[in-house]
N, C-alpha and C. Protein backbone atom coordinates (compact mmCIF):
# COMPACT_ATOMS: atom_id res chain seq x y z
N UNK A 1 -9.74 -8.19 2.89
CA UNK A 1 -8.68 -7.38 2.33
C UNK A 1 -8.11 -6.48 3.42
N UNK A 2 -6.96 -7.18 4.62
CA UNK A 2 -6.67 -5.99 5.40
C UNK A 2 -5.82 -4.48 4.61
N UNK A 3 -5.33 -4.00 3.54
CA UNK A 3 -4.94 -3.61 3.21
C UNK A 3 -5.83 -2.66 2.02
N UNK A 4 -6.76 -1.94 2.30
CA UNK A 4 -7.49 -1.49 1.42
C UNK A 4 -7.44 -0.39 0.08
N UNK A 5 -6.81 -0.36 -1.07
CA UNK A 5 -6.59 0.46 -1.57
C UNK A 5 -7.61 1.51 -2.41
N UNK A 6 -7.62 3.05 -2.31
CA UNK A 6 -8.41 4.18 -2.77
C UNK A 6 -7.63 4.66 -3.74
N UNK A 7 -7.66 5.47 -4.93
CA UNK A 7 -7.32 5.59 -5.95
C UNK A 7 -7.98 7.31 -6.21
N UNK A 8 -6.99 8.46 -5.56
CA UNK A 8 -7.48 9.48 -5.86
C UNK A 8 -6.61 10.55 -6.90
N UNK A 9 -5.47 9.90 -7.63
CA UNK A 9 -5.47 10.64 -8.64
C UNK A 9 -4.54 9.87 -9.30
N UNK A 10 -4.48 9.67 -10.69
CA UNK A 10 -4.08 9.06 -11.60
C UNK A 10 -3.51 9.63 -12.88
N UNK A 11 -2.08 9.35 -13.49
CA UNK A 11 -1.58 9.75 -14.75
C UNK A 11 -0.66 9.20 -15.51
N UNK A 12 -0.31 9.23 -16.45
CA UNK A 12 -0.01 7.98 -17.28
C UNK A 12 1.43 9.00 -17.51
N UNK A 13 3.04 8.29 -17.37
CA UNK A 13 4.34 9.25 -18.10
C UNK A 13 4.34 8.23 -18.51
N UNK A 14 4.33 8.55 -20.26
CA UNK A 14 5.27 7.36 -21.25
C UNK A 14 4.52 5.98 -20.94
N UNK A 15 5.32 5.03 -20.92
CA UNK A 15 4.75 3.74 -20.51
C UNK A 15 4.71 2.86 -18.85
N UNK A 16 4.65 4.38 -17.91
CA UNK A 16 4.40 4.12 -16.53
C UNK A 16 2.55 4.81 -16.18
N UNK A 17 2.15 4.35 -14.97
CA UNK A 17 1.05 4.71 -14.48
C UNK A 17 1.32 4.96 -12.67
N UNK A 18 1.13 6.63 -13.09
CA UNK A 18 1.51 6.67 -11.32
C UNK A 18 0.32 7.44 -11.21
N UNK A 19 0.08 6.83 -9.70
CA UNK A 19 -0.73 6.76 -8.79
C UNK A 19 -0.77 7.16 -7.46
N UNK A 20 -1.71 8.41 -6.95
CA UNK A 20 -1.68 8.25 -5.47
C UNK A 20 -3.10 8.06 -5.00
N UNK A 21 -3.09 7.84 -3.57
CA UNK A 21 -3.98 6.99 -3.19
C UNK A 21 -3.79 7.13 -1.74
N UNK A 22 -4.71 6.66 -1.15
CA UNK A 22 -4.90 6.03 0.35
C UNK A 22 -5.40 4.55 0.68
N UNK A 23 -4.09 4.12 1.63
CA UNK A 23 -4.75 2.65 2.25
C UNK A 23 -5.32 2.58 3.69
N UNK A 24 -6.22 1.78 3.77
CA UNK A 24 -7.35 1.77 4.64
C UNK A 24 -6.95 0.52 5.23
N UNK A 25 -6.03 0.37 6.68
CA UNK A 25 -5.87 -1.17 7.26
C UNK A 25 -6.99 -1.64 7.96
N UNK A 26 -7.40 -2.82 8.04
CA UNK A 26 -8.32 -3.41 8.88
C UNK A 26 -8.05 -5.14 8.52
N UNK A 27 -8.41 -5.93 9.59
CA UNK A 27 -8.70 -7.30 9.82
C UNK A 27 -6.91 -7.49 10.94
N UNK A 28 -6.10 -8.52 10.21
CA UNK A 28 -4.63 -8.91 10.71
C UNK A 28 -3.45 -8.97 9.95
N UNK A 29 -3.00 -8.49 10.06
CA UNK A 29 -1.46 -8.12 9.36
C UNK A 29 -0.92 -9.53 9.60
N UNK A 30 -0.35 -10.04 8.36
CA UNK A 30 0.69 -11.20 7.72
C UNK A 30 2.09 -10.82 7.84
N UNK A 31 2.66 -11.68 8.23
CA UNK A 31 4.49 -11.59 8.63
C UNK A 31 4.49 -10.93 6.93
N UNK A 32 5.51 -10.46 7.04
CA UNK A 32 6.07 -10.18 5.95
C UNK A 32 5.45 -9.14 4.87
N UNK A 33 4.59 -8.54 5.40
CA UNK A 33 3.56 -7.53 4.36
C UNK A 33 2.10 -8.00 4.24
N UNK A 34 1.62 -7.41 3.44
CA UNK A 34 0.45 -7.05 2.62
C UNK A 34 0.68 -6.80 1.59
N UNK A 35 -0.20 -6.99 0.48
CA UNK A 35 -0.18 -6.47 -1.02
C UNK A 35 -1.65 -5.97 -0.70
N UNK A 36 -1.72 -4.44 -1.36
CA UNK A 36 -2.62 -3.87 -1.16
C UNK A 36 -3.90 -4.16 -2.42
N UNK A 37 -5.01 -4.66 -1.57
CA UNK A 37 -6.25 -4.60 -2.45
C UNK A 37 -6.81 -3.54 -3.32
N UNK A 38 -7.29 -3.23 -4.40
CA UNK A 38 -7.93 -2.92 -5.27
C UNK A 38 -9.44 -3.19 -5.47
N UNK A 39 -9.90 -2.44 -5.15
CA UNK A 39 -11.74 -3.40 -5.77
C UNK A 39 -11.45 -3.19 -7.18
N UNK A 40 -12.37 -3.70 -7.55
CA UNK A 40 -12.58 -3.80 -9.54
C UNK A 40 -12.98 -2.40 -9.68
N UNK A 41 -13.55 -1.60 -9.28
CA UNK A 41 -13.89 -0.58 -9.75
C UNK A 41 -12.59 0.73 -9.60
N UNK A 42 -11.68 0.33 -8.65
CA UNK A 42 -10.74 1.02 -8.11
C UNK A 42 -9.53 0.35 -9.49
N UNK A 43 -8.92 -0.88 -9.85
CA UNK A 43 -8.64 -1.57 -10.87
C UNK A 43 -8.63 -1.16 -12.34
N UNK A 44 -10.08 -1.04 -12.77
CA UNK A 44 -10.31 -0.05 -13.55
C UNK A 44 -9.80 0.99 -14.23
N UNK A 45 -9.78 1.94 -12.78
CA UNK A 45 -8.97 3.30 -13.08
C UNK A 45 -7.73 3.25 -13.93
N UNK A 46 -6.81 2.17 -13.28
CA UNK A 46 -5.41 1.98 -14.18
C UNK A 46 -5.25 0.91 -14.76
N UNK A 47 -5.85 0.08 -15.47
CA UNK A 47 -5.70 -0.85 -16.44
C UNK A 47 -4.27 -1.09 -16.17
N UNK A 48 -3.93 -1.74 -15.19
CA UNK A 48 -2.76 -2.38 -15.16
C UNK A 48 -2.73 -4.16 -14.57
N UNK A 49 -2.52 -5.07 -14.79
CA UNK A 49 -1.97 -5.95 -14.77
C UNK A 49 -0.97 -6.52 -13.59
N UNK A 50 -0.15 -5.83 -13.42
CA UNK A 50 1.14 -5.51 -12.70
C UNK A 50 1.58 -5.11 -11.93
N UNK A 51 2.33 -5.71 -11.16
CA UNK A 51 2.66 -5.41 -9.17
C UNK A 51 3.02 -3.70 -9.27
N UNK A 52 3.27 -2.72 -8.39
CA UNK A 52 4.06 -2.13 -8.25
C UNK A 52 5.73 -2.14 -8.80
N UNK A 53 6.37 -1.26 -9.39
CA UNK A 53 7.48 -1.29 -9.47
C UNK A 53 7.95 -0.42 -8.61
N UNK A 54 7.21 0.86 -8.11
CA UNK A 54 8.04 1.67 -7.37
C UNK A 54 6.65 2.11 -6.21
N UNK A 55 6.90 2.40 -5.21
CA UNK A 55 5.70 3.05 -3.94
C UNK A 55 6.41 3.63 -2.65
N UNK A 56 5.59 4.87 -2.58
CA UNK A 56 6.15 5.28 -1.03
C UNK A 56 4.81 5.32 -0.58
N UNK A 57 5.04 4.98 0.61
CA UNK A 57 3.84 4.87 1.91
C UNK A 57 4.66 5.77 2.75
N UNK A 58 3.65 6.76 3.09
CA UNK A 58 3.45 6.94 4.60
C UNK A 58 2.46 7.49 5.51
N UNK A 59 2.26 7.69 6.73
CA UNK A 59 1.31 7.72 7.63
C UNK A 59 1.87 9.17 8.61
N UNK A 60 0.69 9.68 9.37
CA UNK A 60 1.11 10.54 9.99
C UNK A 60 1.16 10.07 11.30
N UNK A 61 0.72 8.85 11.58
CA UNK A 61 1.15 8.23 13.02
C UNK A 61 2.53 7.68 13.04
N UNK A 62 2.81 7.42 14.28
CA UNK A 62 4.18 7.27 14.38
C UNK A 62 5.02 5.65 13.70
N UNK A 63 3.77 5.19 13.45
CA UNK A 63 4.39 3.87 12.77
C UNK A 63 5.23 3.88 11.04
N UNK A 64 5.72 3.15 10.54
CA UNK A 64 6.53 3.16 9.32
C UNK A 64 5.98 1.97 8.15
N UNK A 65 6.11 2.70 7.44
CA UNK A 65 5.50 1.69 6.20
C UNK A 65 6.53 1.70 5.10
N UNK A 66 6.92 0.50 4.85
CA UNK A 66 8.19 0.07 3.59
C UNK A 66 7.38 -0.83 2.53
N UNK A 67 8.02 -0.23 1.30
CA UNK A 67 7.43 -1.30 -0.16
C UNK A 67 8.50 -1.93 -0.03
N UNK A 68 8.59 -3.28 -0.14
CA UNK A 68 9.10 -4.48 -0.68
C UNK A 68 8.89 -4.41 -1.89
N UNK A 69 9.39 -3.93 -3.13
CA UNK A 69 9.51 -4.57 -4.35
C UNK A 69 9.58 -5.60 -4.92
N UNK A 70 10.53 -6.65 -3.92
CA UNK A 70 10.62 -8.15 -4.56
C UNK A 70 9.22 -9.11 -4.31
N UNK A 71 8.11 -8.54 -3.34
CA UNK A 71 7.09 -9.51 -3.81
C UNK A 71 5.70 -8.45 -3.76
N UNK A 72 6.28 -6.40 -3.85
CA UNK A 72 4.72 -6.13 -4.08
C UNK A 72 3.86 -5.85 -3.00
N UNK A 73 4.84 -6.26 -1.23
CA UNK A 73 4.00 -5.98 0.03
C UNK A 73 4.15 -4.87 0.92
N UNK A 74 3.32 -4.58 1.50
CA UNK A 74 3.68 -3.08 2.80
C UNK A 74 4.11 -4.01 4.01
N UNK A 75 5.18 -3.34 4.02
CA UNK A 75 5.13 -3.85 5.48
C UNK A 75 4.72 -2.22 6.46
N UNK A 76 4.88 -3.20 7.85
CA UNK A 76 4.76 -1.88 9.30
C UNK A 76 5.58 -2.46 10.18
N UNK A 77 6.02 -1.55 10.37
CA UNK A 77 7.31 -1.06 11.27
C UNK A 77 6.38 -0.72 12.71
N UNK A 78 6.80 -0.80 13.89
CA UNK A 78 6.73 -0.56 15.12
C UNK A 78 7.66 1.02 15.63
N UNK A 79 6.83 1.95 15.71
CA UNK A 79 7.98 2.99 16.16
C UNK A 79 8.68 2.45 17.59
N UNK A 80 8.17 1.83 18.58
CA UNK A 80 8.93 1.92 19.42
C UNK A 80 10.22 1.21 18.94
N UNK A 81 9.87 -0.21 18.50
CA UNK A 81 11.22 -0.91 18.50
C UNK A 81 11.76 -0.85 17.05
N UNK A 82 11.31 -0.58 16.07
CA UNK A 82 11.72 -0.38 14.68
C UNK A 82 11.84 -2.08 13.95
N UNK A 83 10.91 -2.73 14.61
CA UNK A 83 10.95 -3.61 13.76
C UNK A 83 9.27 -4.05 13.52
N UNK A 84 9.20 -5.12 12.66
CA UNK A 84 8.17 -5.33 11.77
C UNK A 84 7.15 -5.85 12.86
N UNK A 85 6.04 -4.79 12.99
CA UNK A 85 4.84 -5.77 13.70
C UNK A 85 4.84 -7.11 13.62
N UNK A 86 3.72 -7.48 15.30
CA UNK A 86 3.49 -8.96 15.19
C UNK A 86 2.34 -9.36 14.12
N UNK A 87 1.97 -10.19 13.89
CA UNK A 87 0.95 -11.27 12.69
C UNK A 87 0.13 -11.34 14.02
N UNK A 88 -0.67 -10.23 14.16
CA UNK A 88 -2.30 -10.16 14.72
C UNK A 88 -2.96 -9.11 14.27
N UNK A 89 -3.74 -8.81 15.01
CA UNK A 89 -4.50 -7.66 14.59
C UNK A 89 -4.31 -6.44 13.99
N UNK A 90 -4.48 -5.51 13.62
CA UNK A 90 -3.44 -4.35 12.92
C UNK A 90 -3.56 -3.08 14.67
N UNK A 91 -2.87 -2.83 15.04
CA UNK A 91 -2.65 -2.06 16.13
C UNK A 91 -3.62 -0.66 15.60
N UNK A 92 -3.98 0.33 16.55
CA UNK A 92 -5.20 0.90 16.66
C UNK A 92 -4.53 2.11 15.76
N UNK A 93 -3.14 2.24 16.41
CA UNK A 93 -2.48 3.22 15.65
C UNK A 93 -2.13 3.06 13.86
N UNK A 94 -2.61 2.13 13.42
CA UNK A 94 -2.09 1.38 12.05
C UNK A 94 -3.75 1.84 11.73
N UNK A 95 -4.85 0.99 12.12
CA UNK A 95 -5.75 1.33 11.57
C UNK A 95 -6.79 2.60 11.75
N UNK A 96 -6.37 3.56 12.48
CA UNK A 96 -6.79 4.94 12.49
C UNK A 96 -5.84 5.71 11.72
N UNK A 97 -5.19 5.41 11.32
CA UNK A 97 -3.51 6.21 10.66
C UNK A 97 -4.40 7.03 9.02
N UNK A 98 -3.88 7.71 8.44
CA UNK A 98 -4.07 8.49 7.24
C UNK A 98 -2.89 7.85 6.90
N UNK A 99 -3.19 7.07 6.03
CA UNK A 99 -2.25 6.44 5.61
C UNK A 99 -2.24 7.39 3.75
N UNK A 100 -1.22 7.42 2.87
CA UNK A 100 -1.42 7.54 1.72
C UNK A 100 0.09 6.91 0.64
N UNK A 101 0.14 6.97 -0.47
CA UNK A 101 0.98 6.09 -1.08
C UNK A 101 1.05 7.20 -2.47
N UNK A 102 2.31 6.90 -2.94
CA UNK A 102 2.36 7.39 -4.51
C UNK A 102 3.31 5.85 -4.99
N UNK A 103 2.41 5.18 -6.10
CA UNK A 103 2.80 4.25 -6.74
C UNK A 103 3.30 4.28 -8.32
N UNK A 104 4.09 3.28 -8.76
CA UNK A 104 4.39 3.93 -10.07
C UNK A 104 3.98 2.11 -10.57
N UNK A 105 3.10 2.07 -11.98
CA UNK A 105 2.94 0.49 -12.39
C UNK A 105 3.49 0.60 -13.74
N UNK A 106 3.85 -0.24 -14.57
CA UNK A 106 3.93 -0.31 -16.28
C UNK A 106 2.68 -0.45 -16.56
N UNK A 107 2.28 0.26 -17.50
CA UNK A 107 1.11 0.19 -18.60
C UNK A 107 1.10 -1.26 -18.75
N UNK A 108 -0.11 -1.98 -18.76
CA UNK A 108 -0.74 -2.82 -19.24
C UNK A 108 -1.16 -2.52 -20.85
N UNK A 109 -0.76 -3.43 -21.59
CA UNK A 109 -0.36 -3.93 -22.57
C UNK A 109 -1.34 -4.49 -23.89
């Protein structure tokens, strides 16, 4: 799971479930994103079913993190050149980063 998701506070508006959290990178970053892992016990917490509809990522290192909505993935951005890392390893600055996220899901049903 290079994309590790933590689950430190949780609340339900109406028929949304928002969420913030911290992701934990490790292993190799995939062209085009990540969809961030959940363990079952992290899962749990929000009985949801269902991709992200809404998420902001960010980090206090100089790199950039974007939600893709249309399939659910993080990408990373390169500060120097502003475009999307290569598909290897996650750079030292990606996986030492404080990374954190506020997500919004629909209630599971």
């Amino acid at each position: 799971m290079p994309l590790t998701a933590t689950i430190k506070e949780h609340w339900m508006v109406n028929t949304k479930i928002n969420v913030i959290g911290t992701l934990v990178a490790s292993g190799n970053y995939a062209a085009g994103g990540e969809v961030p892992a959940f363990s079952s016990a992290e899962s749990c917490k929000i009985k949801t079913g269902s991709a992200a509809v809404f998420e902001i990522v960010s980090g206090i290192s100089k790199y950039m993190y974007r939600f893709n909505i249309a399939n659910g993935k993080i990408l990373v951005f390169d500060p120097a050149t502003g475009l999307e890392i290569a598909t290897a390893a996650y750079p030292a600055g990606v996986t030492g980063d404080t990374i954190t996220f506020l997500a919004i899901y629909h209630k599971f049903n």
